[in-house]
N, C-alpha and C. Protein backbone atom coordinates (compact mmCIF):
# COMPACT_ATOMS: atom_id res chain seq x y z
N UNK A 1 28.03 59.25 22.77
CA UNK A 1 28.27 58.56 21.53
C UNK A 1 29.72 58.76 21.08
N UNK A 2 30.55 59.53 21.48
CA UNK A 2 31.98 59.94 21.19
C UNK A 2 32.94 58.32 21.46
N UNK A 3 32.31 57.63 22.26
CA UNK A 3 32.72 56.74 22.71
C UNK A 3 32.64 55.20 21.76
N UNK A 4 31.98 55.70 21.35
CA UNK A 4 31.71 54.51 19.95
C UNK A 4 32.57 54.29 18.87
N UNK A 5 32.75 52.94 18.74
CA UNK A 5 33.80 53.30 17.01
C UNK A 5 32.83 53.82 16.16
N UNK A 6 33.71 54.06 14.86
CA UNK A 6 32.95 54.32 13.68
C UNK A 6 31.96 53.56 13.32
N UNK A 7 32.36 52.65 13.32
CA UNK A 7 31.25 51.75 12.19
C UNK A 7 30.01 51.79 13.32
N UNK A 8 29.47 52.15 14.17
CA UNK A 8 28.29 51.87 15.06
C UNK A 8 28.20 53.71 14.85
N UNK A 9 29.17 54.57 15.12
CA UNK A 9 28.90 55.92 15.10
C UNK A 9 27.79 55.53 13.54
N UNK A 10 28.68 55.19 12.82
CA UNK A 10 28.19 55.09 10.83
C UNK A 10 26.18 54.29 11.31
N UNK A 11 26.09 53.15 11.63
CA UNK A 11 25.36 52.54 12.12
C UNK A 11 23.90 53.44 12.87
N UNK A 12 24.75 53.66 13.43
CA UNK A 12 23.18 54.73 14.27
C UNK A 12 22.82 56.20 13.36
N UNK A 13 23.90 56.81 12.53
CA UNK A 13 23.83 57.67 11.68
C UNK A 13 22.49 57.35 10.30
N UNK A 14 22.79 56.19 10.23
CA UNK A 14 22.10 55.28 9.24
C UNK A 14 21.12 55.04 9.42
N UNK A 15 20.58 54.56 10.40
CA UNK A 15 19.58 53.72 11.00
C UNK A 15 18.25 54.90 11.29
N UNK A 16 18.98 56.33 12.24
CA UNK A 16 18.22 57.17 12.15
C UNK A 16 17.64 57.82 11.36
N UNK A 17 18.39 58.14 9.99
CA UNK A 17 18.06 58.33 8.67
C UNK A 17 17.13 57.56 7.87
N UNK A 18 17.07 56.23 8.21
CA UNK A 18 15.94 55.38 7.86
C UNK A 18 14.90 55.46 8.45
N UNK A 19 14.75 55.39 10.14
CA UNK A 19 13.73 55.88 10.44
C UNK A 19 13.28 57.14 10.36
N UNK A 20 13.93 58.04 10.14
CA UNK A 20 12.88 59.39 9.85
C UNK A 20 12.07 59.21 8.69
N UNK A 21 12.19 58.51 7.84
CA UNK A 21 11.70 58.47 6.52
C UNK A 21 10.01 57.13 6.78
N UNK A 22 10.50 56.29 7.84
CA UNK A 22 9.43 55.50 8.04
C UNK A 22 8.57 55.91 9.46
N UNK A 23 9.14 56.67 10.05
CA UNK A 23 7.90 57.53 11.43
C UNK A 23 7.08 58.80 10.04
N UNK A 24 7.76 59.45 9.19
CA UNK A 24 7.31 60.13 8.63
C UNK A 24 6.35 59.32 7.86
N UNK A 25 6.56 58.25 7.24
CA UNK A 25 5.72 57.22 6.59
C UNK A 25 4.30 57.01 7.48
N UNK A 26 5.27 56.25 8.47
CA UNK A 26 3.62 55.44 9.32
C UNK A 26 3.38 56.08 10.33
N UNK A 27 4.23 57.24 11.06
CA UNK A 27 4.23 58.06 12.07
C UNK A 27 4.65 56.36 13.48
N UNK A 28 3.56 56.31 14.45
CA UNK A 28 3.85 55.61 14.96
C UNK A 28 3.65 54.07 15.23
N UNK A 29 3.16 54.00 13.91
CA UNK A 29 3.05 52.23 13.67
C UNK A 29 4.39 52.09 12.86
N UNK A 30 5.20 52.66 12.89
CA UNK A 30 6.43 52.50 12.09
C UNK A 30 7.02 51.18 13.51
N UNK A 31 7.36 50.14 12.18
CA UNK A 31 8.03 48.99 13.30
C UNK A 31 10.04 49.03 12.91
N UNK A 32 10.13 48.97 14.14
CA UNK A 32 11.39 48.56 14.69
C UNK A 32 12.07 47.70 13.42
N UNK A 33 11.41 46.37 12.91
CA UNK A 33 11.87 45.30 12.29
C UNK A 33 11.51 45.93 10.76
N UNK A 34 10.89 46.83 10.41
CA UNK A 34 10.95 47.56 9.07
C UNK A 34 12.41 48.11 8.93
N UNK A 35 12.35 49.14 10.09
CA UNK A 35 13.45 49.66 9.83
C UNK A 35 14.67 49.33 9.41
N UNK A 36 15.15 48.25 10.14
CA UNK A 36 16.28 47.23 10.49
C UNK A 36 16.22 46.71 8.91
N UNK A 37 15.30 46.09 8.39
CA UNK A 37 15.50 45.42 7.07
C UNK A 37 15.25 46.40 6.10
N UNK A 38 15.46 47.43 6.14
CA UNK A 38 15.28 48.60 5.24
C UNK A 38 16.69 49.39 4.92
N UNK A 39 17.28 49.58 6.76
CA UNK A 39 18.71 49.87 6.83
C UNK A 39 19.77 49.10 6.27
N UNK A 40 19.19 47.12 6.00
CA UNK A 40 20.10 46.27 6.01
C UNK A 40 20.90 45.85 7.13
N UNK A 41 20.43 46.37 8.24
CA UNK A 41 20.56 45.90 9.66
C UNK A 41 19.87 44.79 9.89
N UNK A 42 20.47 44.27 11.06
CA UNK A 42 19.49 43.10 12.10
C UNK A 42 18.65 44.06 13.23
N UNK A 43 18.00 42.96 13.78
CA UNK A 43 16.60 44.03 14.63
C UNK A 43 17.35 44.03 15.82
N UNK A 44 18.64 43.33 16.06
CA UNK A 44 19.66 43.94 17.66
C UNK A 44 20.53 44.87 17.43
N UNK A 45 20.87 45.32 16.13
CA UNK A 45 21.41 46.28 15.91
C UNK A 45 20.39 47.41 16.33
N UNK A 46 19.21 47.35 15.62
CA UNK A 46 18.65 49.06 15.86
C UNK A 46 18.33 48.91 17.33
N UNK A 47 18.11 47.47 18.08
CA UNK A 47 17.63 47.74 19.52
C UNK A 47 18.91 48.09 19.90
N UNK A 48 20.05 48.04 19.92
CA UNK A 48 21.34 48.02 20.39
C UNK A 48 21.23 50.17 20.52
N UNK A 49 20.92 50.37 19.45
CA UNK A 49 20.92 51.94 18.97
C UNK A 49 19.52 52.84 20.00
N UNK A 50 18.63 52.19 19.93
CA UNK A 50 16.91 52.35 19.79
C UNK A 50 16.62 51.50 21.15
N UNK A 51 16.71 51.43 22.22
CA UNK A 51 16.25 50.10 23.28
C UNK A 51 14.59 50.24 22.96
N UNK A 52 14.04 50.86 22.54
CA UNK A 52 11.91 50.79 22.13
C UNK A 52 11.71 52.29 21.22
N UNK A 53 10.83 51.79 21.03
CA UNK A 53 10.21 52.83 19.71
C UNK A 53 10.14 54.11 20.46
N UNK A 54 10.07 54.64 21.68
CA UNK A 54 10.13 55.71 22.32
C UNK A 54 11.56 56.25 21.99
N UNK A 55 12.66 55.84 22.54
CA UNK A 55 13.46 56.25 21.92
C UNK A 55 14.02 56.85 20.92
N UNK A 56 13.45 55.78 20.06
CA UNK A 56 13.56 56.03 18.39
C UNK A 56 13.10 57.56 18.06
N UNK A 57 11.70 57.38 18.30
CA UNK A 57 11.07 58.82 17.96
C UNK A 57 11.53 59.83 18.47
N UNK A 58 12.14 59.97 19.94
CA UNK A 58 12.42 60.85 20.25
C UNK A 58 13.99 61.09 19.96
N UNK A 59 14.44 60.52 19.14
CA UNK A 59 15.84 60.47 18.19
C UNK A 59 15.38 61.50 17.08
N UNK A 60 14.47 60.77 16.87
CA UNK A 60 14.10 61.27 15.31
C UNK A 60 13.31 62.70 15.47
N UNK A 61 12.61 63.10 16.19
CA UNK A 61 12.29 64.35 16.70
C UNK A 61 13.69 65.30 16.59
N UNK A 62 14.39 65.09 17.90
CA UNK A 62 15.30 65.86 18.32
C UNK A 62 16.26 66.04 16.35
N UNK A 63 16.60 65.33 15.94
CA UNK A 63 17.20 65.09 15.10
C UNK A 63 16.49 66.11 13.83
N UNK A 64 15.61 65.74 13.40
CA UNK A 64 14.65 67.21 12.67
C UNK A 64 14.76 68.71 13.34
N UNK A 65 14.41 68.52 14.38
CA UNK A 65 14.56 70.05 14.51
C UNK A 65 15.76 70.75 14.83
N UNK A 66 16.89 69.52 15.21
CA UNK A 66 18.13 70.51 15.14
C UNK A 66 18.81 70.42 13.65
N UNK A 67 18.19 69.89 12.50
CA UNK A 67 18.77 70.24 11.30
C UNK A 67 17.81 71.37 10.65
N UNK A 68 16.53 71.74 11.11
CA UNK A 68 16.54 72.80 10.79
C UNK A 68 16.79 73.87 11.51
N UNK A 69 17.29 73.91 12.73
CA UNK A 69 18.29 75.22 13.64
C UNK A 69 18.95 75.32 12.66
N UNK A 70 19.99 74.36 12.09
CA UNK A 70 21.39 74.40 11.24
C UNK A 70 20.80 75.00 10.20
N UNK A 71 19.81 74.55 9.56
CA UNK A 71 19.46 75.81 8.13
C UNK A 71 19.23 77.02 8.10
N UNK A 72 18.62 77.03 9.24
CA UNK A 72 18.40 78.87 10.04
C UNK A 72 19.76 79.45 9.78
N UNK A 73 20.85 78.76 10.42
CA UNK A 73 22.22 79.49 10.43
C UNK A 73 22.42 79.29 9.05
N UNK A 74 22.78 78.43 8.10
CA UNK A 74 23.50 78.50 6.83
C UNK A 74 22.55 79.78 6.43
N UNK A 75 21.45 79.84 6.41
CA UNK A 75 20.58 81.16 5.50
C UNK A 75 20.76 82.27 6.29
N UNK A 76 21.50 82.31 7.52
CA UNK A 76 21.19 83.69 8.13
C UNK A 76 22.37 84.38 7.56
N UNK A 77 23.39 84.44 6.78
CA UNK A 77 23.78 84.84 5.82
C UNK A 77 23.42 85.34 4.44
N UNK A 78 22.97 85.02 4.02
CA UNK A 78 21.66 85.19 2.75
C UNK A 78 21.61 86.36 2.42
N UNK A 79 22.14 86.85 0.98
CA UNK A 79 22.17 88.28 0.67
C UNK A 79 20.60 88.72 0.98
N UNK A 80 19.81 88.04 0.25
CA UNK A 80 18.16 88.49 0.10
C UNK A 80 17.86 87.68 1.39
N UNK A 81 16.87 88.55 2.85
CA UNK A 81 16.89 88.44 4.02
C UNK A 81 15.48 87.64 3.50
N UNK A 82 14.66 88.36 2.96
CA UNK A 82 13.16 87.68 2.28
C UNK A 82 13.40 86.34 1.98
N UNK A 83 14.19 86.36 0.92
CA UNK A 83 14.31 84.80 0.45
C UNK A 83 14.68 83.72 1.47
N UNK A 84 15.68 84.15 2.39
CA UNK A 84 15.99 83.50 3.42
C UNK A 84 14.88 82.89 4.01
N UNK A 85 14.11 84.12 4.61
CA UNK A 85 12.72 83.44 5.09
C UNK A 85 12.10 82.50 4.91
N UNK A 86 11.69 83.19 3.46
CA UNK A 86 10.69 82.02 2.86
C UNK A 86 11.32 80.56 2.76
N UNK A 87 12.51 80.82 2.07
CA UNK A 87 13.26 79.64 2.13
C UNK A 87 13.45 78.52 3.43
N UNK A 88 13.56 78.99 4.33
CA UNK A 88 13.54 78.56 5.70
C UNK A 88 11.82 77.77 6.03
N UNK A 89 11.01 78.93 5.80
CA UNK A 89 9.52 78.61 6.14
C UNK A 89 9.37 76.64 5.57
N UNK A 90 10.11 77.12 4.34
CA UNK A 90 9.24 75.97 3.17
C UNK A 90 10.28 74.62 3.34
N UNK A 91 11.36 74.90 3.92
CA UNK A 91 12.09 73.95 5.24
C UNK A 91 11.58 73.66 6.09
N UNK A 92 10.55 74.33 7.07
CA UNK A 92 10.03 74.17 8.12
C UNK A 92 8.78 73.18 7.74
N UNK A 93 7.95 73.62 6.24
CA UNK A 93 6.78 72.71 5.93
C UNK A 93 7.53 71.76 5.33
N UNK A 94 8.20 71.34 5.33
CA UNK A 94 8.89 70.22 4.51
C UNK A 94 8.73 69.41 5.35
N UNK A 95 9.52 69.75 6.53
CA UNK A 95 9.73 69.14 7.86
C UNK A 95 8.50 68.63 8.59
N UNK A 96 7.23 69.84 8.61
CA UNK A 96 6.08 69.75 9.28
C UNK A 96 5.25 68.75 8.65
N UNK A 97 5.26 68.65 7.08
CA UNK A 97 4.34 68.01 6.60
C UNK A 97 4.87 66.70 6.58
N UNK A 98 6.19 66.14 6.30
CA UNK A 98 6.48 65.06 6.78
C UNK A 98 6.35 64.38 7.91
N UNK A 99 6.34 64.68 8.56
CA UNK A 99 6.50 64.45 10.38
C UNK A 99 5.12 64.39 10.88
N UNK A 100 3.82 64.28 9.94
CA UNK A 100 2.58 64.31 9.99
C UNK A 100 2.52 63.11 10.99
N UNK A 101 1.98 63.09 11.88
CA UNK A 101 1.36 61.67 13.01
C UNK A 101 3.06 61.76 14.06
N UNK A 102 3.69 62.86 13.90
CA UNK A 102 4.85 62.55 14.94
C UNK A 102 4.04 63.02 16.00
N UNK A 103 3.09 63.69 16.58
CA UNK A 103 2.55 64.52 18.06
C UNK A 103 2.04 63.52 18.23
N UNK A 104 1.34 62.30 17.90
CA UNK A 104 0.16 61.55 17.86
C UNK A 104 1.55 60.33 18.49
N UNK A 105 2.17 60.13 17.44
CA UNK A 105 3.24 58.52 18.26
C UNK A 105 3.80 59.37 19.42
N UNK A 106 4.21 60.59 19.68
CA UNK A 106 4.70 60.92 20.83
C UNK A 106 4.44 60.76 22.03
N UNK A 107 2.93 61.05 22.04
CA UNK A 107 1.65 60.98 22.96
C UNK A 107 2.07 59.61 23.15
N UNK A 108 1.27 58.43 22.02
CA UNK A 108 1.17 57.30 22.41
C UNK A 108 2.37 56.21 23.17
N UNK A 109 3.52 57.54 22.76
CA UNK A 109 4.69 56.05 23.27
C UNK A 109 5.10 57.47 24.75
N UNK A 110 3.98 57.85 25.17
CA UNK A 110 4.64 58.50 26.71
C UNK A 110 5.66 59.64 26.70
N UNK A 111 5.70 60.11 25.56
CA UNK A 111 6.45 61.61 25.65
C UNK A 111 5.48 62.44 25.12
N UNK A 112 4.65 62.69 26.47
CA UNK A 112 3.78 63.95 26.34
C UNK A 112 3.82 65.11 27.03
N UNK A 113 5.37 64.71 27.59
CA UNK A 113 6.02 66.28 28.61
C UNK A 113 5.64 67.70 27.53
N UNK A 114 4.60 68.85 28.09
CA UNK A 114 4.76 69.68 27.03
C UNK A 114 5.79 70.66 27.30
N UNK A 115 6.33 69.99 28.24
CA UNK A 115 7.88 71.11 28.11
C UNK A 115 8.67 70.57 27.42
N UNK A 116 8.87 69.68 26.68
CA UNK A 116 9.83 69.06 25.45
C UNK A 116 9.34 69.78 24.48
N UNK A 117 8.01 69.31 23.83
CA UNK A 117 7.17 70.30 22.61
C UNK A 117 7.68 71.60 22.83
N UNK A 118 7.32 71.96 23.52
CA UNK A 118 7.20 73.64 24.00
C UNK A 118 8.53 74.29 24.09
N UNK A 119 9.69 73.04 24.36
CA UNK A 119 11.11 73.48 23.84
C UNK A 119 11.45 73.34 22.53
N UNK A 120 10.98 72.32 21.86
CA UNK A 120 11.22 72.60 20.46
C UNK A 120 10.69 73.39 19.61
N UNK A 121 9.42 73.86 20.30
CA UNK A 121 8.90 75.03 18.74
C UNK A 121 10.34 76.35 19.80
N UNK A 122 10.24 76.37 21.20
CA UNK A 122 10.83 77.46 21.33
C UNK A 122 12.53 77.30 20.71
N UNK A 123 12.84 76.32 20.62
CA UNK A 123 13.91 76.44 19.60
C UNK A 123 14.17 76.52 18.64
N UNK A 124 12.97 76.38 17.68
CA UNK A 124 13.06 76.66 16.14
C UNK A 124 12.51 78.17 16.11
N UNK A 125 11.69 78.95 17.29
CA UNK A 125 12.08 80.31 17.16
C UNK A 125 13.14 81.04 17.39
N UNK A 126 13.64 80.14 18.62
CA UNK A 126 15.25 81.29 18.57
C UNK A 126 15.80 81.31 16.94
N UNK A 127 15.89 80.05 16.40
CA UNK A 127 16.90 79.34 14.98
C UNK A 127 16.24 80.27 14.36
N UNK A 128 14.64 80.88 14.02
CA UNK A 128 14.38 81.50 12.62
C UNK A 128 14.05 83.09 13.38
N UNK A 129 14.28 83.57 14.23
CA UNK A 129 14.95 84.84 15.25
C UNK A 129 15.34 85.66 14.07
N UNK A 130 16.48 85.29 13.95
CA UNK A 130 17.78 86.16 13.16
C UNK A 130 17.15 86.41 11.53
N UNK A 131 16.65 85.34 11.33
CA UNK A 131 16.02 85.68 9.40
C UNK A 131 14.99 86.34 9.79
N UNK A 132 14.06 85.97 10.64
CA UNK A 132 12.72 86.99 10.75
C UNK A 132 13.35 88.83 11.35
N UNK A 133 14.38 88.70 12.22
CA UNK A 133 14.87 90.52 12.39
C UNK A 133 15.35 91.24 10.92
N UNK A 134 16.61 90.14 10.55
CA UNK A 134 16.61 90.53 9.20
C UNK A 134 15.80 90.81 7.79
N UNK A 135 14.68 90.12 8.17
CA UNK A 135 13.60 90.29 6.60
C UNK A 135 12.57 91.79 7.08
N UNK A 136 12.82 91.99 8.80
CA UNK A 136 11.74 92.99 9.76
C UNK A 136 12.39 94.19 8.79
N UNK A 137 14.22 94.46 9.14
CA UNK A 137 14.90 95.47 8.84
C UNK A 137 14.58 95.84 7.05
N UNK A 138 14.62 94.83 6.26
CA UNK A 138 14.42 95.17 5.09
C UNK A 138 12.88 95.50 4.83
N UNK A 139 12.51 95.53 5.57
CA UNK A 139 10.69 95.85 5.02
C UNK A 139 10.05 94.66 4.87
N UNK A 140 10.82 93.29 4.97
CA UNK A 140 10.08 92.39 4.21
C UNK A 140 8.72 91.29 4.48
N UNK A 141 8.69 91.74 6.24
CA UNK A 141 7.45 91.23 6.82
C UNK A 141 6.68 92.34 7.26
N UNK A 142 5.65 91.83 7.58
CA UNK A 142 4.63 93.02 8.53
C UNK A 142 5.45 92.80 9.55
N UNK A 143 5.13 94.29 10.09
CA UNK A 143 5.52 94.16 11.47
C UNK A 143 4.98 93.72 12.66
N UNK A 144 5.79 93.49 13.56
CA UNK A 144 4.97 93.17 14.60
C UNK A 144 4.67 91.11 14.41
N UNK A 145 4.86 90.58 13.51
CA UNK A 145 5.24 89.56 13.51
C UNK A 145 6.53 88.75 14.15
N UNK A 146 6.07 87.97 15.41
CA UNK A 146 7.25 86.91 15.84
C UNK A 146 7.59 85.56 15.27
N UNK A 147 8.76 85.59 15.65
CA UNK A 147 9.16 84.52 15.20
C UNK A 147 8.15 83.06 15.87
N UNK A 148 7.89 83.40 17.02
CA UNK A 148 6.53 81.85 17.76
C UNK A 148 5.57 82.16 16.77
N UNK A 149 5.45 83.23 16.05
CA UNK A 149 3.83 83.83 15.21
C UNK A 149 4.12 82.15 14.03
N UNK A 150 5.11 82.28 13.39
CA UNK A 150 5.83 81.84 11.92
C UNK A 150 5.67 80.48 12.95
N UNK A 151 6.68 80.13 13.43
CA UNK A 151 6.53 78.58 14.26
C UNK A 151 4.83 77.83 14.54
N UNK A 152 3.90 78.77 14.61
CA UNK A 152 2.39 78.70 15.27
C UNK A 152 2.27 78.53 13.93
N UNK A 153 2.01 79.06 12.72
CA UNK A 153 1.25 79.28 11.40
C UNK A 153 1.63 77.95 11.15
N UNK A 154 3.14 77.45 11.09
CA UNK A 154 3.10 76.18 9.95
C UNK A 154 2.86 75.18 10.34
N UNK A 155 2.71 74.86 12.26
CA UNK A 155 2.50 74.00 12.58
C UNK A 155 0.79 73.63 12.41
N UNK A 156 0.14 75.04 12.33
CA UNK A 156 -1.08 74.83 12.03
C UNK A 156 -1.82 74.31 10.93
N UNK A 157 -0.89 74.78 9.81
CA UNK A 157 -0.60 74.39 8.04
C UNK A 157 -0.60 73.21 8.00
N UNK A 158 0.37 72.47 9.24
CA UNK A 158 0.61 71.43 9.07
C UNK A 158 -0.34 70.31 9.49
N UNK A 159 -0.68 70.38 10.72
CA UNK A 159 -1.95 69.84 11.10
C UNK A 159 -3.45 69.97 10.60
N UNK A 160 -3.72 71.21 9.97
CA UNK A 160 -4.89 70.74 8.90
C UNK A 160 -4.70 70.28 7.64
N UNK A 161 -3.33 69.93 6.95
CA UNK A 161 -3.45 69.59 6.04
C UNK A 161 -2.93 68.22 6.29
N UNK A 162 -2.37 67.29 7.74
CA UNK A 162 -1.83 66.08 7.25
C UNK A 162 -2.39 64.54 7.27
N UNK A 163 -3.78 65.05 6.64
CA UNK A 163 -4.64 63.41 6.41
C UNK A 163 -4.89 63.80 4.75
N UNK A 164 -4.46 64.91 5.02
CA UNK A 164 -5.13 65.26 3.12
C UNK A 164 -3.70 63.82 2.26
N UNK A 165 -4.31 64.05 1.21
CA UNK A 165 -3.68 62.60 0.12
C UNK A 165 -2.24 62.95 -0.29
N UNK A 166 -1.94 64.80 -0.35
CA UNK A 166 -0.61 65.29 -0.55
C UNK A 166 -0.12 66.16 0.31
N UNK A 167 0.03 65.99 1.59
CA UNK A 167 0.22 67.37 2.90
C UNK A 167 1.13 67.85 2.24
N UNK A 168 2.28 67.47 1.80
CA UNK A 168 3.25 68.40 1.84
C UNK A 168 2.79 69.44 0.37
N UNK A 169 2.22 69.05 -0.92
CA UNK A 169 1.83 70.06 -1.66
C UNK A 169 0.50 71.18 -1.07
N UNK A 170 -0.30 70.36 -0.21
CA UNK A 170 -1.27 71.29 -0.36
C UNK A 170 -0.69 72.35 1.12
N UNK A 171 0.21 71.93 2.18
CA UNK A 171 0.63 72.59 2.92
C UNK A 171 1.62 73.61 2.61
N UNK A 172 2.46 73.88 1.54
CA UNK A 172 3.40 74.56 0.87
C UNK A 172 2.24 75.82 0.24
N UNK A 173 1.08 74.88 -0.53
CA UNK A 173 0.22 76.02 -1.33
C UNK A 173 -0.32 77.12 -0.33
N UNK A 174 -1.11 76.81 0.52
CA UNK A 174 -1.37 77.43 2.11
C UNK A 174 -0.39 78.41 2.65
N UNK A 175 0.61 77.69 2.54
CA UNK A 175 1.98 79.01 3.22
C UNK A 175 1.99 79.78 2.09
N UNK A 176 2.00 79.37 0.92
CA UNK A 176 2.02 80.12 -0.50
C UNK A 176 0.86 81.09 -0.05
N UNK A 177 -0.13 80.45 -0.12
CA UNK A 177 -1.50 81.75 0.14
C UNK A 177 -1.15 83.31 1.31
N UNK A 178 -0.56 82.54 2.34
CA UNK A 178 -0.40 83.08 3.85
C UNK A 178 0.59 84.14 3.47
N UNK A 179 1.74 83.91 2.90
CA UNK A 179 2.49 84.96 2.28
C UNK A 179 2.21 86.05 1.50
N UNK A 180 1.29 85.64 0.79
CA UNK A 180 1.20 86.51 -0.45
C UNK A 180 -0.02 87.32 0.38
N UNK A 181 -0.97 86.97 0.76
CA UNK A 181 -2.61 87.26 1.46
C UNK A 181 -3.27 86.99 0.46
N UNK A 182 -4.21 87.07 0.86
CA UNK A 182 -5.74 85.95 0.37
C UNK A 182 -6.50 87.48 -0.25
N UNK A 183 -6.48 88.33 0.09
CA UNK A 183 -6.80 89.93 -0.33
C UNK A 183 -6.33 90.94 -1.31
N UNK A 184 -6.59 91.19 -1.77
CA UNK A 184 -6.20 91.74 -3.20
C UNK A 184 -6.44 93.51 -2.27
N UNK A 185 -5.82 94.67 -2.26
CA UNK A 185 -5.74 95.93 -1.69
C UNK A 185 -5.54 97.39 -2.73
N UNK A 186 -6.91 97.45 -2.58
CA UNK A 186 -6.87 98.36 -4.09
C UNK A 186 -6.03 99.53 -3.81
């Protein structure tokens, strides 16, 4: 893409940004020609960007989970290592609960390599690595918790909660529960 002028660099910047918002919408009945008249594009522009909805999604995949790698790093600075965490986590359900029906269009449009999947949760554990050692050192998790542990929980959060009417509130409340424990310890 270095090779592109701006205005098409600007163009596909755009276009992807629209579709994350409509795969997150319809997951994979999200159409091509929504997008395009949503972006204020024509439908050879996004094919120009997008050659089939496989593409697309797997734009829009890759594209989510390397902006939350990037939040991992801005917070792995973070005076409070805890807050970081959590903060990160409720990034991660943001992400998860939106993206509700992305495993399902993945499948259906032929990216069911589970070594892609299986690279992206393993890359959002390396990304939340560094906040989970740091919150270990301050006391602020149990121990013995991995970072695949945290990646496993919200994807699970996420998948029982995303037919419910509000995933992303009732999936946030859940991590809310999971944090705090469900047990009161006299």
């Amino acid at each position: 893409m270095a090779t592109q002028r701006a205005d098409a660099r600007r163009n596909y910047a755009w276009i992807l940004s629209v579709a994350e918002g409509e795969v997150a919408a319809h997951g994979a009945d999200a159409s091509l020609e929504q997008i395009a008249r949503t972006a204020g594009v024509g439908s050879a522009t996004v094919r120009r960007h997008f050659p089939g909805k496989r593409a697309l999604l797997e734009a829009v995949f890759q594209g989510r989970a390397d902006a939350l790698c990037a939040r991992a790093a801005e917070l792995s600075t973070s005076a409070d290592a805890r807050a970081a965490l959590l903060d990160w986590l409720g990034d991660f359900v943001d992400y998860a609960a939106s993206a509700r029906g992305m495993a399902d269009a993945l499948v259906q449009y032929g990216i069911n390599d589970p070594g892609q999947v299986d690279g992206c949760a393993r890359k959002l554990a390396d990304a939340v690595d560094p906040l989970l050692k740091r919150a270990d050192q301050a006391r602020a998790v149990t121990s013995g918790v991995t970072a695949a542990d945290l990646v496993t929980l919200v994807t699970g959060i996420a998948l029982a909660t995303e037919h419910l009417p509000n995933p992303a509130a009732e999936a946030h409340r859940l991590l809310g529960l999971t944090v705090s424990g469900i047990c009161q310890i006299p």
